[in-house]
C-alpha atoms as a PDB file:
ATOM      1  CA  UNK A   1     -23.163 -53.159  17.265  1.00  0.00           C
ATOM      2  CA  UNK A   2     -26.612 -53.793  18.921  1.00  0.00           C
ATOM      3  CA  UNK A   3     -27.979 -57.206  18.090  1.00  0.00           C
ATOM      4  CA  UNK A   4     -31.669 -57.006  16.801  1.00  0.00           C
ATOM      5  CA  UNK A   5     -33.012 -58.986  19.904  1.00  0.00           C
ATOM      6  CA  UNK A   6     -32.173 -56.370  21.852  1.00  0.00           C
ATOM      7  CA  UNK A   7     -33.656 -53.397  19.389  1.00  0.00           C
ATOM      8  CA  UNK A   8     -36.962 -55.167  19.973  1.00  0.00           C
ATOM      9  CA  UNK A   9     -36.695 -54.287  23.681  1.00  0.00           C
ATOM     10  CA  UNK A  10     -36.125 -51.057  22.597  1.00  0.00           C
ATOM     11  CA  UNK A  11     -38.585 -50.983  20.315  1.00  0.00           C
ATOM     12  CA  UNK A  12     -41.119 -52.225  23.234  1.00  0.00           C
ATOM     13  CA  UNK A  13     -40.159 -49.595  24.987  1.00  0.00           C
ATOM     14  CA  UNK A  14     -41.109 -46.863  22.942  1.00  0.00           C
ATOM     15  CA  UNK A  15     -44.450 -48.880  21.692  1.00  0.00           C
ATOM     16  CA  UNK A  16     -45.034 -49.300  25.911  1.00  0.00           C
ATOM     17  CA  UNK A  17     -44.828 -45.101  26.267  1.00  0.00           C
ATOM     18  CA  UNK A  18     -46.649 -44.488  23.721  1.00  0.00           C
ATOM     19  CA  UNK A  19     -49.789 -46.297  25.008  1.00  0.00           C
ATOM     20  CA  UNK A  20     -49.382 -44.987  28.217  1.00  0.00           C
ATOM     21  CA  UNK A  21     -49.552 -41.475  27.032  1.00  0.00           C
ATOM     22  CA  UNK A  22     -52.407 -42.247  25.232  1.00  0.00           C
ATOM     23  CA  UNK A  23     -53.535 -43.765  28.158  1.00  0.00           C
ATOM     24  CA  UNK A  24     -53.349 -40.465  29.438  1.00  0.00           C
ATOM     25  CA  UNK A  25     -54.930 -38.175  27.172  1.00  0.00           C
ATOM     26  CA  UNK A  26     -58.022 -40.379  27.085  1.00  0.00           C
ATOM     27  CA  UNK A  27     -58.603 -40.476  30.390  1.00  0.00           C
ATOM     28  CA  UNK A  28     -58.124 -36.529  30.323  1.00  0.00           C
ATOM     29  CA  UNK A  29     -60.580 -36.424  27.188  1.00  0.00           C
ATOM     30  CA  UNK A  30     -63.304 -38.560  29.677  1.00  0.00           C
ATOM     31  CA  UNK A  31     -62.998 -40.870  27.320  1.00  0.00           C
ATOM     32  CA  UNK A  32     -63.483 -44.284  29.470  1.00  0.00           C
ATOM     33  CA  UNK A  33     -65.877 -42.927  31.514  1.00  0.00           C
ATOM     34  CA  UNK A  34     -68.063 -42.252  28.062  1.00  0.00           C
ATOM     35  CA  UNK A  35     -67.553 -45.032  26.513  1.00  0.00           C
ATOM     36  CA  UNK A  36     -68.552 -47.087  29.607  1.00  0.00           C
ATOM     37  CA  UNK A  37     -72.053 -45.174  30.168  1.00  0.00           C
ATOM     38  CA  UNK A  38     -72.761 -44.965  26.559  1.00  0.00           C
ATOM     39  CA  UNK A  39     -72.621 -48.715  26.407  1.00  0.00           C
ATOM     40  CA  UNK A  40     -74.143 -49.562  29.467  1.00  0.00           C
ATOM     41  CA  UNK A  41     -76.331 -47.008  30.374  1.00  0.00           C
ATOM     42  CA  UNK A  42     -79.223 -46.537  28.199  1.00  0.00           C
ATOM     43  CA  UNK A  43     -80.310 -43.552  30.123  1.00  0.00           C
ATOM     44  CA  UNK A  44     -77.357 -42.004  28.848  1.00  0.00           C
ATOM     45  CA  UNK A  45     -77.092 -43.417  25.511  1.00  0.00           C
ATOM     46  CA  UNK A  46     -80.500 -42.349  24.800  1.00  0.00           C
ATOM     47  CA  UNK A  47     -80.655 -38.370  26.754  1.00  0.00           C
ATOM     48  CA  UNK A  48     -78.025 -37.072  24.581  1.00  0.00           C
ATOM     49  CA  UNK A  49     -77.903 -33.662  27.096  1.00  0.00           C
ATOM     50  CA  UNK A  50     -76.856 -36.192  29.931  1.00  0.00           C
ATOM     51  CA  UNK A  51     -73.803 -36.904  27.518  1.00  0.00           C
ATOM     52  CA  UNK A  52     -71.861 -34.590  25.551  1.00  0.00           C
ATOM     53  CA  UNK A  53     -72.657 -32.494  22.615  1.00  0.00           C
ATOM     54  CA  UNK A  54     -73.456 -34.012  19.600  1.00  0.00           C
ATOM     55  CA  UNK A  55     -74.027 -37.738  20.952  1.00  0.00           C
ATOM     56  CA  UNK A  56     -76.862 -39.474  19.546  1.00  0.00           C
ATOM     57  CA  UNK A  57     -78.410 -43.296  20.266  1.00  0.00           C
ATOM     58  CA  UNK A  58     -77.871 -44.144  16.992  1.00  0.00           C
ATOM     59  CA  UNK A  59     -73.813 -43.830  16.711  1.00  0.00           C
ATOM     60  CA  UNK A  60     -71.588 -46.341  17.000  1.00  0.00           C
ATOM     61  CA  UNK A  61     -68.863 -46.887  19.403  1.00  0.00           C
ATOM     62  CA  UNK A  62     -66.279 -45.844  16.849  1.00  0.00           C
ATOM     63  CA  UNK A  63     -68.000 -42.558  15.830  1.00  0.00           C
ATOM     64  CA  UNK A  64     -68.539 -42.200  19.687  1.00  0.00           C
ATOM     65  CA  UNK A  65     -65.287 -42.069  20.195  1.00  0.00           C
ATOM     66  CA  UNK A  66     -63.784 -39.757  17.137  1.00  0.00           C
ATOM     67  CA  UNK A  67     -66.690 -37.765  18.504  1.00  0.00           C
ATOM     68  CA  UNK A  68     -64.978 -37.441  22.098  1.00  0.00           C
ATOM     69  CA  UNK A  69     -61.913 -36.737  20.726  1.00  0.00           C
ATOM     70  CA  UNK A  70     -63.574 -33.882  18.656  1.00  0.00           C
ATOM     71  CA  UNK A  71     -64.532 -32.461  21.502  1.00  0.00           C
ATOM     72  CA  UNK A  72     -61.728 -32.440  23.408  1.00  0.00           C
ATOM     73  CA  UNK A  73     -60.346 -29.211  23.970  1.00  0.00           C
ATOM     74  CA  UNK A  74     -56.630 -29.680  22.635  1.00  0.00           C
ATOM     75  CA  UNK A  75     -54.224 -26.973  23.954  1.00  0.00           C
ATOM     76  CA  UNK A  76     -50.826 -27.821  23.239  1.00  0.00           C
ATOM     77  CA  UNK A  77     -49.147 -26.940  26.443  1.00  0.00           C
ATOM     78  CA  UNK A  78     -51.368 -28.477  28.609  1.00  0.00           C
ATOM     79  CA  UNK A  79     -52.010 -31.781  26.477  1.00  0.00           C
ATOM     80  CA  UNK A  80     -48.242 -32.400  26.911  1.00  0.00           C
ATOM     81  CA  UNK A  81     -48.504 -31.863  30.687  1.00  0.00           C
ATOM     82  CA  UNK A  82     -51.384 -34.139  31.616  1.00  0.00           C
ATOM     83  CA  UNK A  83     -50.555 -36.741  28.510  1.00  0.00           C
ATOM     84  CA  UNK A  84     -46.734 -37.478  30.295  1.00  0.00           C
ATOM     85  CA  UNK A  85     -47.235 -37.251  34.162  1.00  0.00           C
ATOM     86  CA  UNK A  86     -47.799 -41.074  34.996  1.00  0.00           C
ATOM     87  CA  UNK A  87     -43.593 -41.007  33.485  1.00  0.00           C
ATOM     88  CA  UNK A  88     -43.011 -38.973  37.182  1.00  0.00           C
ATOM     89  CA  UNK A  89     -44.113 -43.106  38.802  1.00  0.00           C
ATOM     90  CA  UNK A  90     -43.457 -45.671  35.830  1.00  0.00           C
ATOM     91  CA  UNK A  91     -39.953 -44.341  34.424  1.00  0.00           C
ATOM     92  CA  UNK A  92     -37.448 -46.294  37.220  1.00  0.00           C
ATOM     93  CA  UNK A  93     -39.490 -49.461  36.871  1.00  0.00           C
ATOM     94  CA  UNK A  94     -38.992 -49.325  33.212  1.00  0.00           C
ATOM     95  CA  UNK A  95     -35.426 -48.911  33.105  1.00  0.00           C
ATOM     96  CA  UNK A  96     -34.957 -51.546  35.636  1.00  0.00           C
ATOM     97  CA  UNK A  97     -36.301 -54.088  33.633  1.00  0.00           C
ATOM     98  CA  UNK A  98     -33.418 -53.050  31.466  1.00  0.00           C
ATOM     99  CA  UNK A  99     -30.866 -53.497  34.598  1.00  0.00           C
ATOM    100  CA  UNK A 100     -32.550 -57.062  34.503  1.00  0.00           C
ATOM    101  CA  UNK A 101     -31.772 -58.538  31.346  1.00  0.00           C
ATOM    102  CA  UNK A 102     -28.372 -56.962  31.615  1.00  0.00           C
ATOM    103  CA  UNK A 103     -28.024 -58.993  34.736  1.00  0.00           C
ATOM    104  CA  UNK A 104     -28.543 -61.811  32.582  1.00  0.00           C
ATOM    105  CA  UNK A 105     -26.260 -60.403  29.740  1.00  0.00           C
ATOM    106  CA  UNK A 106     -23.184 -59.215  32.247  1.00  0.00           C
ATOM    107  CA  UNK A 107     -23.253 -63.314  33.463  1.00  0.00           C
ATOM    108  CA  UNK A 108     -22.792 -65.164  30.299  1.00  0.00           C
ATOM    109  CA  UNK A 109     -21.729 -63.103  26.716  1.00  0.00           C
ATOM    110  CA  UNK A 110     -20.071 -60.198  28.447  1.00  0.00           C
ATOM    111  CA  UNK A 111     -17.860 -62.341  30.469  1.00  0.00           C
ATOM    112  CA  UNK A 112     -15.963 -64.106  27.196  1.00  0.00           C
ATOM    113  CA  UNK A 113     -16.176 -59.962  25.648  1.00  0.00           C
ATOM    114  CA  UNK A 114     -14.473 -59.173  28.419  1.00  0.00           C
ATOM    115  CA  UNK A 115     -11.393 -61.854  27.618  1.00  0.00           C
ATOM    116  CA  UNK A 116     -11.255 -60.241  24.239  1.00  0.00           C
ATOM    117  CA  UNK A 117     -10.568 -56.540  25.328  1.00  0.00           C
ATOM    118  CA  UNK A 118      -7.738 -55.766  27.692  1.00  0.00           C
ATOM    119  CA  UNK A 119      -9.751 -52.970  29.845  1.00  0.00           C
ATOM    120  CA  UNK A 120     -12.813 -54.021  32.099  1.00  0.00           C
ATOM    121  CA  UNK A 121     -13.972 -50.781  33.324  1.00  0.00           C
ATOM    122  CA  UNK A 122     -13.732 -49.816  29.555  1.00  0.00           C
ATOM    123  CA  UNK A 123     -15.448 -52.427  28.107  1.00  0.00           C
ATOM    124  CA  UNK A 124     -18.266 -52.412  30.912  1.00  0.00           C
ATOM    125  CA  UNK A 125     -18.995 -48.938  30.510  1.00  0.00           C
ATOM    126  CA  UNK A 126     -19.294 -48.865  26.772  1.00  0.00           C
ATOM    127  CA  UNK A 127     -21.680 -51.842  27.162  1.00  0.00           C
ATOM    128  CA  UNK A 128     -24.165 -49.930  29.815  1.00  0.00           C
ATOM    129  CA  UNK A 129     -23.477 -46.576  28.305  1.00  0.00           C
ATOM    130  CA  UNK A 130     -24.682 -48.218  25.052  1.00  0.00           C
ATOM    131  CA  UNK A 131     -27.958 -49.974  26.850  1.00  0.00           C
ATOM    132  CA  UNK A 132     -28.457 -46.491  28.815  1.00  0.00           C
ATOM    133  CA  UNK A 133     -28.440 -44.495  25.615  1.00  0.00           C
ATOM    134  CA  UNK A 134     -30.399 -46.604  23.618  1.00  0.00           C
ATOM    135  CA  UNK A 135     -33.628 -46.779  26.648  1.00  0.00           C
ATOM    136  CA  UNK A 136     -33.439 -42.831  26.418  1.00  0.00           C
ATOM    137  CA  UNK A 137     -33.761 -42.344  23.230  1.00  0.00           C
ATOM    138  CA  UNK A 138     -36.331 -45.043  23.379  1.00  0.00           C
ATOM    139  CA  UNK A 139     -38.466 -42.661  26.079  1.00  0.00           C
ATOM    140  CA  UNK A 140     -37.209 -38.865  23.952  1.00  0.00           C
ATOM    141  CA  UNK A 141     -38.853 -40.513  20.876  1.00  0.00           C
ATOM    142  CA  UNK A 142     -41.707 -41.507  22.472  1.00  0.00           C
ATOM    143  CA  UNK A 143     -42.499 -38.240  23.633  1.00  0.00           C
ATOM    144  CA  UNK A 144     -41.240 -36.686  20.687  1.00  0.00           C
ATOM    145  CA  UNK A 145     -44.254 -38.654  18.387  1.00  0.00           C
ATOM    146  CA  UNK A 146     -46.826 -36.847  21.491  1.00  0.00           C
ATOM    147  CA  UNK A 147     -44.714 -33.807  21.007  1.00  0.00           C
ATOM    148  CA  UNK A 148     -45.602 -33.430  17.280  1.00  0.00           C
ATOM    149  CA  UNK A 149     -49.291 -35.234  17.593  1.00  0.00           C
ATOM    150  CA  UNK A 150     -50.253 -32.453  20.242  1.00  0.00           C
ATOM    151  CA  UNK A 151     -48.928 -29.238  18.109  1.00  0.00           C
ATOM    152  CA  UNK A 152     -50.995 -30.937  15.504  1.00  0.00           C
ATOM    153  CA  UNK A 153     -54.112 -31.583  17.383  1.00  0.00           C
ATOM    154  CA  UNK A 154     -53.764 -28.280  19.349  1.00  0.00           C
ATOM    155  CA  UNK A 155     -52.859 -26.333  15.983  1.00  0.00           C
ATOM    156  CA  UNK A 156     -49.920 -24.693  18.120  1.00  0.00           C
ATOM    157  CA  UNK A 157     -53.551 -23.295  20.147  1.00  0.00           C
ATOM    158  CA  UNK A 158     -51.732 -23.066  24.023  1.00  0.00           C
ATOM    159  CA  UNK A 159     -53.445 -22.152  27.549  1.00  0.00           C
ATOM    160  CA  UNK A 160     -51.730 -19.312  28.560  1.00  0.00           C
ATOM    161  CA  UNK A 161     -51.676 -19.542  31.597  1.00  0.00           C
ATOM    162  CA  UNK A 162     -49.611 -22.547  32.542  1.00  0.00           C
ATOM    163  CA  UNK A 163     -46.113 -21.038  33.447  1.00  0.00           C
ATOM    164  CA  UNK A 164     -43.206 -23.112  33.910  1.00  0.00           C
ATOM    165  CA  UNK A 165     -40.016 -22.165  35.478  1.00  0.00           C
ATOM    166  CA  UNK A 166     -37.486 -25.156  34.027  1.00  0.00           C
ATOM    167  CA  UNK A 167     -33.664 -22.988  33.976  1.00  0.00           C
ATOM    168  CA  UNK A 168     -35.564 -19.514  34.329  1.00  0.00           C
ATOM    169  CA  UNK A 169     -32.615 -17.584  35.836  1.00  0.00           C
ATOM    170  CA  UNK A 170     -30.747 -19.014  32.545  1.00  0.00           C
ATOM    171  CA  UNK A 171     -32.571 -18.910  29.977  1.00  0.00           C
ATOM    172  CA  UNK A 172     -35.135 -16.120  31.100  1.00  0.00           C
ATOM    173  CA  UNK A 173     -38.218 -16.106  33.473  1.00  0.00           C
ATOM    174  CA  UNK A 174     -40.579 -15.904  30.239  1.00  0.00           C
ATOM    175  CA  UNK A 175     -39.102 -18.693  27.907  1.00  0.00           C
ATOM    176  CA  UNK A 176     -42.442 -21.328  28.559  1.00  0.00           C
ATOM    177  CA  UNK A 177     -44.911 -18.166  27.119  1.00  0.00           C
ATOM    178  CA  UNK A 178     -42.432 -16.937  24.432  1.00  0.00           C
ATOM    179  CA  UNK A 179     -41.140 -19.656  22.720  1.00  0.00           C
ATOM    180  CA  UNK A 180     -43.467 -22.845  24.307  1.00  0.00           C
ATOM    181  CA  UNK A 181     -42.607 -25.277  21.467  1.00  0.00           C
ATOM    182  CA  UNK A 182     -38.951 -24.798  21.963  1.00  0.00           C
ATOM    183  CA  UNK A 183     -39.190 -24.524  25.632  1.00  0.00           C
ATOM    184  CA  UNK A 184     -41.175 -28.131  26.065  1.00  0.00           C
ATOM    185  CA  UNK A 185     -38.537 -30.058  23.684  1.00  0.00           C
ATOM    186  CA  UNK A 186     -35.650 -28.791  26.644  1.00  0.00           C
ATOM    187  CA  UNK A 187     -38.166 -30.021  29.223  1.00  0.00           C
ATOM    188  CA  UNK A 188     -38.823 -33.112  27.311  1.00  0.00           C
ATOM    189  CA  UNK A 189     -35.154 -33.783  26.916  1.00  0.00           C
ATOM    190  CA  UNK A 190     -34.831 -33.709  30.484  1.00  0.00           C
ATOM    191  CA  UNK A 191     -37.457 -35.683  31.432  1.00  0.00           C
ATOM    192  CA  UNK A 192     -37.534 -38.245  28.734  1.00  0.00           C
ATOM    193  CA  UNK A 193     -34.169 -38.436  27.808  1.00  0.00           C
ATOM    194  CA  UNK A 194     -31.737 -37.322  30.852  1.00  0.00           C
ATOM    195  CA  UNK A 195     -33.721 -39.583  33.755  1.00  0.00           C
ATOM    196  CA  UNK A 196     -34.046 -42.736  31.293  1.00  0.00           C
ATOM    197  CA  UNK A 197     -30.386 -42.178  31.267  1.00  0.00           C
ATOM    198  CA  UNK A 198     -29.879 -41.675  34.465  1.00  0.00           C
ATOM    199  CA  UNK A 199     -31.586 -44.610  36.257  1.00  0.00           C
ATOM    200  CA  UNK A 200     -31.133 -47.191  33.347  1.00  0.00           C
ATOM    201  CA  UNK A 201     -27.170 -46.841  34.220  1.00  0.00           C
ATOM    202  CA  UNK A 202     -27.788 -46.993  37.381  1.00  0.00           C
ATOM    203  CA  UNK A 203     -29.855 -50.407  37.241  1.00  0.00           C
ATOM    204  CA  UNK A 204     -27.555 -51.539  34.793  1.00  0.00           C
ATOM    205  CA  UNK A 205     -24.002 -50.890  37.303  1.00  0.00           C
ATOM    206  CA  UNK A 206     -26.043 -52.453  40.255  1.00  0.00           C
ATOM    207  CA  UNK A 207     -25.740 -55.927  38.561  1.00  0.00           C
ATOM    208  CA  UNK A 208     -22.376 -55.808  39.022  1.00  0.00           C
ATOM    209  CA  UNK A 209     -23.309 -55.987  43.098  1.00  0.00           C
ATOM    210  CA  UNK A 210     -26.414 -57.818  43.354  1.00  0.00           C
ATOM    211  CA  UNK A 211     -26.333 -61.781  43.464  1.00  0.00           C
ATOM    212  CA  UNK A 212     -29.663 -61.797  41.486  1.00  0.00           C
ATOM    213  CA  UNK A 213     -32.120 -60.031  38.990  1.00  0.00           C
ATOM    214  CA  UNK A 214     -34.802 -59.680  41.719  1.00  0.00           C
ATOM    215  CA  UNK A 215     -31.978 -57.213  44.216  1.00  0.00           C
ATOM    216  CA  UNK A 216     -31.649 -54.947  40.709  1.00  0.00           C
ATOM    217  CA  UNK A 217     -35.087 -54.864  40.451  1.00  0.00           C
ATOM    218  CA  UNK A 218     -35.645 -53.875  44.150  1.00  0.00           C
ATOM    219  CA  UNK A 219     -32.899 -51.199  44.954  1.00  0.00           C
ATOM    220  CA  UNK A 220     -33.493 -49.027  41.756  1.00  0.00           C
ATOM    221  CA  UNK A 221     -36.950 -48.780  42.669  1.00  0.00           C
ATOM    222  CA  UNK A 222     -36.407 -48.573  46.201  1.00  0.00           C
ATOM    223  CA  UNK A 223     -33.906 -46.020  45.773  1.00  0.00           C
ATOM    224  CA  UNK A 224     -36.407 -43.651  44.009  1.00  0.00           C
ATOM    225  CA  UNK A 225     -39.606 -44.538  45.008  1.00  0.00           C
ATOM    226  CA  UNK A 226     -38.512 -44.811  48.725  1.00  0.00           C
ATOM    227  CA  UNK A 227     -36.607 -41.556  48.951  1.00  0.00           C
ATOM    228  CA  UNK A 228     -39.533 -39.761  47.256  1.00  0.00           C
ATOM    229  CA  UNK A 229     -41.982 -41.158  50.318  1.00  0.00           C
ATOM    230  CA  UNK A 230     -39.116 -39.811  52.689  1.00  0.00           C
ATOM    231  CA  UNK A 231     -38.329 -36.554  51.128  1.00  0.00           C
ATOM    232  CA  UNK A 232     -42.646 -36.192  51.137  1.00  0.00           C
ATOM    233  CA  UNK A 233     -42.754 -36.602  54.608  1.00  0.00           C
ATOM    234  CA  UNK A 234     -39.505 -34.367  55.411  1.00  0.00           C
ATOM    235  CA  UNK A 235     -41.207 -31.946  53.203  1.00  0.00           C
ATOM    236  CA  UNK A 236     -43.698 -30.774  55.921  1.00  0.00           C
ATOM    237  CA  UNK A 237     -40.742 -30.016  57.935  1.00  0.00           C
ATOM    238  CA  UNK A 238     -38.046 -28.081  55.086  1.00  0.00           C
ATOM    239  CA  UNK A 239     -39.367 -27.515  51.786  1.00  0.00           C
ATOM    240  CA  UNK A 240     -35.714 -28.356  50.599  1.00  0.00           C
ATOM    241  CA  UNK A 241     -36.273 -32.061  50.753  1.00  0.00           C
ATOM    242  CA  UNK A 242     -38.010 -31.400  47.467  1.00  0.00           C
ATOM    243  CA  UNK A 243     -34.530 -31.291  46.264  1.00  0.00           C
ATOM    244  CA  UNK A 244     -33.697 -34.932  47.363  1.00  0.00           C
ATOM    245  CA  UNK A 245     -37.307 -35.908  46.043  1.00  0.00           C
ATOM    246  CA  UNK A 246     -36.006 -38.455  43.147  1.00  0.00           C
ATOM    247  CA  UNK A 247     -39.536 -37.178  41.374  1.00  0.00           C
ATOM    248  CA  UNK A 248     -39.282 -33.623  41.444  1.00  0.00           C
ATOM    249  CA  UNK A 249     -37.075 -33.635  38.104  1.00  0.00           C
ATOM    250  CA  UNK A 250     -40.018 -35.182  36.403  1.00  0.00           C
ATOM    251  CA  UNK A 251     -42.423 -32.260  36.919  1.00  0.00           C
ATOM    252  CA  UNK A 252     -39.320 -30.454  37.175  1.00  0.00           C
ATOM    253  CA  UNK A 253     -40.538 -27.305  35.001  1.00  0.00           C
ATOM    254  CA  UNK A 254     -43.652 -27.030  37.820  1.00  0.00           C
ATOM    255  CA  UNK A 255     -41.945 -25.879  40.608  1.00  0.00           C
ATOM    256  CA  UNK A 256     -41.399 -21.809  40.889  1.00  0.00           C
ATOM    257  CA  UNK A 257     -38.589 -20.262  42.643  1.00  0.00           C
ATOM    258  CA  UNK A 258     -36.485 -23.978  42.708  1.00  0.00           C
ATOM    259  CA  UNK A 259     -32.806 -23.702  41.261  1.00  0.00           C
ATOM    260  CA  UNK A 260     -33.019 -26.032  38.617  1.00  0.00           C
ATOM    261  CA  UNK A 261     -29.450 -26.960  37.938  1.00  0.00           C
ATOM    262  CA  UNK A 262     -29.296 -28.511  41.596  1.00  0.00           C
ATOM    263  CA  UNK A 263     -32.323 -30.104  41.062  1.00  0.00           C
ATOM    264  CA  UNK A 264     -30.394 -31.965  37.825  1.00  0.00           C
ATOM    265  CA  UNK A 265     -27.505 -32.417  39.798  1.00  0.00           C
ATOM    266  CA  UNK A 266     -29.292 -34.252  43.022  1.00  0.00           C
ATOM    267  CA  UNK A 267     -31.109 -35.774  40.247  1.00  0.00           C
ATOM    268  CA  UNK A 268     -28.492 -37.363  38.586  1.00  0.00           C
ATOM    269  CA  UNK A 269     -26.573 -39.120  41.884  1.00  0.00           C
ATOM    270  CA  UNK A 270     -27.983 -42.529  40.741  1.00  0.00           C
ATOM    271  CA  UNK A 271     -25.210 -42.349  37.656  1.00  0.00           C
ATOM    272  CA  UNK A 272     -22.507 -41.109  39.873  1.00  0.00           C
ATOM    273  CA  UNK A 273     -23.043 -44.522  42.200  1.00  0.00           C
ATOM    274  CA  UNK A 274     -23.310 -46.338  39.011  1.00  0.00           C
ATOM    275  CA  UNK A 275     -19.669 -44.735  37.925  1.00  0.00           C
ATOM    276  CA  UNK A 276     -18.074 -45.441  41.111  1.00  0.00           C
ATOM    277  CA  UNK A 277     -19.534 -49.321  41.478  1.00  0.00           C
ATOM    278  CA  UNK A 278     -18.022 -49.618  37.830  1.00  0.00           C
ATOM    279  CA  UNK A 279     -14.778 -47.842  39.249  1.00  0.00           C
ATOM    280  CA  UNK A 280     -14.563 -50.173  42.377  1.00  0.00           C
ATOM    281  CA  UNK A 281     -15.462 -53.470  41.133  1.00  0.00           C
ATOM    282  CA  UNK A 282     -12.924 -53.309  37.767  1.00  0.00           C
ATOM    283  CA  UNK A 283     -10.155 -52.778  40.845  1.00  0.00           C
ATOM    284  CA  UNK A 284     -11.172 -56.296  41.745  1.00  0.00           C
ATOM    285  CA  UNK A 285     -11.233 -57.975  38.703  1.00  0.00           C
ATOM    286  CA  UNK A 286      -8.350 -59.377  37.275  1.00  0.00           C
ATOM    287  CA  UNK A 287      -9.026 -60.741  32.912  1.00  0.00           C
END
């Protein structure tokens, strides 16, 4: 069982995605930038064609604001693309605050759990497979809630034009314009569920290596946010190193002509180290 303490962190976590996706779609709707000028700017505030349509001195900041978001052009394809693309640089920091307090975790209560039960490796991976699953579906919820806000918003109304490519030789080249609301929950589950996964198991395993909370914090990040600088700079020489780009699986569904089931695959190396640490430090542990 999951003690409540740690549901809150959970629950943190999907209240911390959610604002950053709204984060998002305001700054896509213009909406600081409005705001800002309409308070500050009385040139603005009071030359309504300097604005936007159907601004007027005399509104306030609230009806300002419903007013933006009026009209905003909601399309439901696009809204999902532009509200989650800051997840392609915050996810891995995220998760490794995760890897953190598990540091804390593996060092005191785990250790008398692990007396209890007569299998390490067994008992450690329930435990991070339980803290991994839990941050995904934290993140797949998150962007579920968007999911259903922008077919509302939008009215189902999509762009047309925005083709993604996500499994195309498997599940057909067409799948984004034919069925878009089905195809966008496999992305999502990818992206919001698969690479939580992913790097909160790794950051969780690496505690089991690193003599403090800071070295967890540092080689998950460095691990994806250096080899993404690397594979960008390699990129100008092979367009492969896309492939070992840790990012690329989080706008996986924008690349064309990329075979997506390698793309998981290199993706998902920071769970196979996590599996082997857990593998090679239970052979050195005697309970």
């Amino acid at each position: 069982m999951i003690k409540i303490k740690d549901k809150k962190i959970y629950i943190v976590i999907f209240a911390v995605c959610l604002l950053i996706i709204a984060y998002s779609v305001m700054n896509d709707a213009n909406l600081f930038y409005i705001v800002k000028n309409f308070i500050f700017n009385s040139e603005y505030r009071n030359a309504p064609y300097l604005a936007q349509d159907n601004f007027f001195p005399d509104m306030s900041i609230f009806e300002v604001i419903v007013q933006v978001f009026k009209n905003y052009y909601w399309e439901f394809d696009v809204t999902l693309i532009f509200g989650t693309n800051l997840f392609q640089i915050i996810t891995p920091l995220i998760c490794s605050f995760i890897g953190i307090k598990f540091y804390t975790y593996l060092k005191t209560i785990l250790q008398m759990k692990f007396y209890r039960h007569s299998s390490y490796n067994k008992t450690l991976l329930k435990e991070i497979l339980s803290k991994s699953f839990y941050t995904a579906i934290s993140f797949f919820c998150a962007y579920l809630v968007f999911y259903f806000i922008s077919l509302t918003m939008s009215q189902g109304r999509l762009n047309g034009s925005v083709s993604r490519d996500l499994f195309a030789s498997i599940l057909g080249y067409d799948l984004s314009q034919s069925q878009p609301y089905l195809y966008y929950i496999i992305e999502g589950f990818i992206r919001f569920f698969m690479v939580p996964f992913v790097y909160t198991f790794f950051s969780c395993s690496l505690c089991l290596v690193s003599n403090n909370q800071k070295t967890v914090l540092f080689i998950t990040n460095m691990y994806y946010y250096g080899l993404s600088a690397l594979a960008f700079g390699l990129f100008y020489i092979t367009q492969n190193a896309i492939y070992i780009n840790p990012s690329s699986i989080m706008v996986i569904g924008s690349f064309n002509g990329l075979n997506s089931l390698l793309l998981i695959l290199i993706g998902s190396i920071p769970l196979w180290i996590g599996l082997i640490i857990i593998i090679w430090r239970g052979k050195n542990v005697e309970i």
